[in-house]
C-alpha atoms as a PDB file:
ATOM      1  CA  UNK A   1      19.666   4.654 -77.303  1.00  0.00           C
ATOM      2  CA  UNK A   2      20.292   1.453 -75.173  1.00  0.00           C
ATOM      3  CA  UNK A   3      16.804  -0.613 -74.570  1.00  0.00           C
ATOM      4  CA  UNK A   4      16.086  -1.212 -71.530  1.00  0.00           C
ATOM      5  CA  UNK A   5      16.084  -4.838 -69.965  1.00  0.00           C
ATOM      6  CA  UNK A   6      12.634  -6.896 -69.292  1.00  0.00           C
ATOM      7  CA  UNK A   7      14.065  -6.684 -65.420  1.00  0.00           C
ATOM      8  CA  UNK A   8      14.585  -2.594 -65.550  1.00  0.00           C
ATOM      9  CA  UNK A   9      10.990  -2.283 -66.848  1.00  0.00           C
ATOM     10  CA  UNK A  10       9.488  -4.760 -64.371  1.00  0.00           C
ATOM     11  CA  UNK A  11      10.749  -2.387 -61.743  1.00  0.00           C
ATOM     12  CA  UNK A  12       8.308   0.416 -63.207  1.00  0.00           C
ATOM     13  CA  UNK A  13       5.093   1.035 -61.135  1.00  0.00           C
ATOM     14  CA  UNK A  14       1.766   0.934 -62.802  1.00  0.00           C
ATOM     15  CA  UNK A  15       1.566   4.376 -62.982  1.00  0.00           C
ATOM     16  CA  UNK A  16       5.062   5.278 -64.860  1.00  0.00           C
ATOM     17  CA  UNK A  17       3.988   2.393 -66.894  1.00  0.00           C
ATOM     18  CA  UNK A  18       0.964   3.576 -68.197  1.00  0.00           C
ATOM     19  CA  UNK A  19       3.044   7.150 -68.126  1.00  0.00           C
ATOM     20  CA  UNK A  20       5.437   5.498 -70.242  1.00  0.00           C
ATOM     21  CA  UNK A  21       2.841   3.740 -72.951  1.00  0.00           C
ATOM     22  CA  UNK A  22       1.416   7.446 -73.248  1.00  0.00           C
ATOM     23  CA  UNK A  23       4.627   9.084 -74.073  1.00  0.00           C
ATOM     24  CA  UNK A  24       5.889   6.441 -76.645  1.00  0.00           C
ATOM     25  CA  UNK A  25       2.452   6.451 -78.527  1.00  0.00           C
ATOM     26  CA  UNK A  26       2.260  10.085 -78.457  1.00  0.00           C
ATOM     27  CA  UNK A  27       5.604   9.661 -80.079  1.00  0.00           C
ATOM     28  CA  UNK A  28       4.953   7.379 -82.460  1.00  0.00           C
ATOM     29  CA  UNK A  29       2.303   9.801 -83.779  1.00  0.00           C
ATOM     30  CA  UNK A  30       4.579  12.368 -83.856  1.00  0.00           C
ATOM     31  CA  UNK A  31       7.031  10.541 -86.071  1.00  0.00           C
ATOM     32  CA  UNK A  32       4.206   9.481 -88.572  1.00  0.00           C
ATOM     33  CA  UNK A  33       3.096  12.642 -88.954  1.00  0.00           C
ATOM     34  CA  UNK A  34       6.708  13.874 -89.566  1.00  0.00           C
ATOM     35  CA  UNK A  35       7.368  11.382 -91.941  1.00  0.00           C
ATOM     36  CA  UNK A  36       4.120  11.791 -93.839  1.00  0.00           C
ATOM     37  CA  UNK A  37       4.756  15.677 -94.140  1.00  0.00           C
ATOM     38  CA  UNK A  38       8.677  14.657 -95.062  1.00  0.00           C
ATOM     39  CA  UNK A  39      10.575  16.189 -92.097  1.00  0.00           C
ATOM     40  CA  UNK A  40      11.268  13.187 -90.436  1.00  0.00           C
ATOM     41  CA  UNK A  41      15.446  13.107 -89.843  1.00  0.00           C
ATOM     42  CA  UNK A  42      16.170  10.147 -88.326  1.00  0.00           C
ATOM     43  CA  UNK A  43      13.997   7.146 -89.087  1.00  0.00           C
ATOM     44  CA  UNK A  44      16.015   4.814 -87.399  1.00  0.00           C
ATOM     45  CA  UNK A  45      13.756   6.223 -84.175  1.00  0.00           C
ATOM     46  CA  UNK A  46      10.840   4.229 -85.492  1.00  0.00           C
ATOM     47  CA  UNK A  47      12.134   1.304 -84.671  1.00  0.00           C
ATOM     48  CA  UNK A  48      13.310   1.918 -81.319  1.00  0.00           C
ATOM     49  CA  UNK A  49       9.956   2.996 -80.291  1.00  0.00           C
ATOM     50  CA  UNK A  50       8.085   0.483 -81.312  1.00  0.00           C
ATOM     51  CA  UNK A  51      10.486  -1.687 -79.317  1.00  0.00           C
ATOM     52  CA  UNK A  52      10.638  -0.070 -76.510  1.00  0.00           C
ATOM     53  CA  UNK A  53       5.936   0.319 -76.513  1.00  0.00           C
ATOM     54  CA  UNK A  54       6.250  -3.251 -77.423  1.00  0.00           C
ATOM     55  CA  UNK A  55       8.008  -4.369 -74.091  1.00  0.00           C
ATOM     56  CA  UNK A  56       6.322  -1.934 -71.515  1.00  0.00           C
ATOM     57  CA  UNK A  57       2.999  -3.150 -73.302  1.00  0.00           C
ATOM     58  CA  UNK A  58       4.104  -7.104 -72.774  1.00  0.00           C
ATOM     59  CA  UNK A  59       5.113  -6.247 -69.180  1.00  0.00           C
ATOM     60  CA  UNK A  60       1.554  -4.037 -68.676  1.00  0.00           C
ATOM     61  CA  UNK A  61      -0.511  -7.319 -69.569  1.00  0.00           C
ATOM     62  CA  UNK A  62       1.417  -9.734 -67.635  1.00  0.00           C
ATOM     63  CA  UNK A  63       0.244  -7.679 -64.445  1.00  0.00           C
ATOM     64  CA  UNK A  64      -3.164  -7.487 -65.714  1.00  0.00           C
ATOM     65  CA  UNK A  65      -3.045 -11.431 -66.573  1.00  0.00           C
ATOM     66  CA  UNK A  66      -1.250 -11.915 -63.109  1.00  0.00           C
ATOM     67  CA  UNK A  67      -3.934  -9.672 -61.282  1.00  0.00           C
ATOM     68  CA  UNK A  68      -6.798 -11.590 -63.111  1.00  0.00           C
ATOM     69  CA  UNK A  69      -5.813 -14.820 -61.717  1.00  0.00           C
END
């Protein structure tokens, strides 16, 4: 999975990014859970997730920092 670029994810609106947040932390949950209950394949995913939340949650507060101001 290629990560998307800081300028690809500045593009998103609000609403995809919030979208977005959901998914990945629904997903997250979903991979804990799989892991804990040992049917977790691929737990390279973990990573990439947490990425991915990470920079759509850094791009989230800069608008909320921006819009504050």
């Amino acid at each position: 999975m290629a990560r998307p670029n800081a300028a690809e994810v500045r593009k998103l609106s609000d609403a995809d990014l919030t979208e977005q947040i959901d998914g990945l932390r629904r997903e997250l949950f979903q991979l804990r859970f799989q892991q804990a209950t040992r049917q977790l394949a691929n737990t390279h995913r973990f990573k990439e997730v947490r990425i991915k939340l990470a920079q759509l949650m850094t791009v989230q507060s800069e608008r909320q920092r921006s819009a504050a101001s």
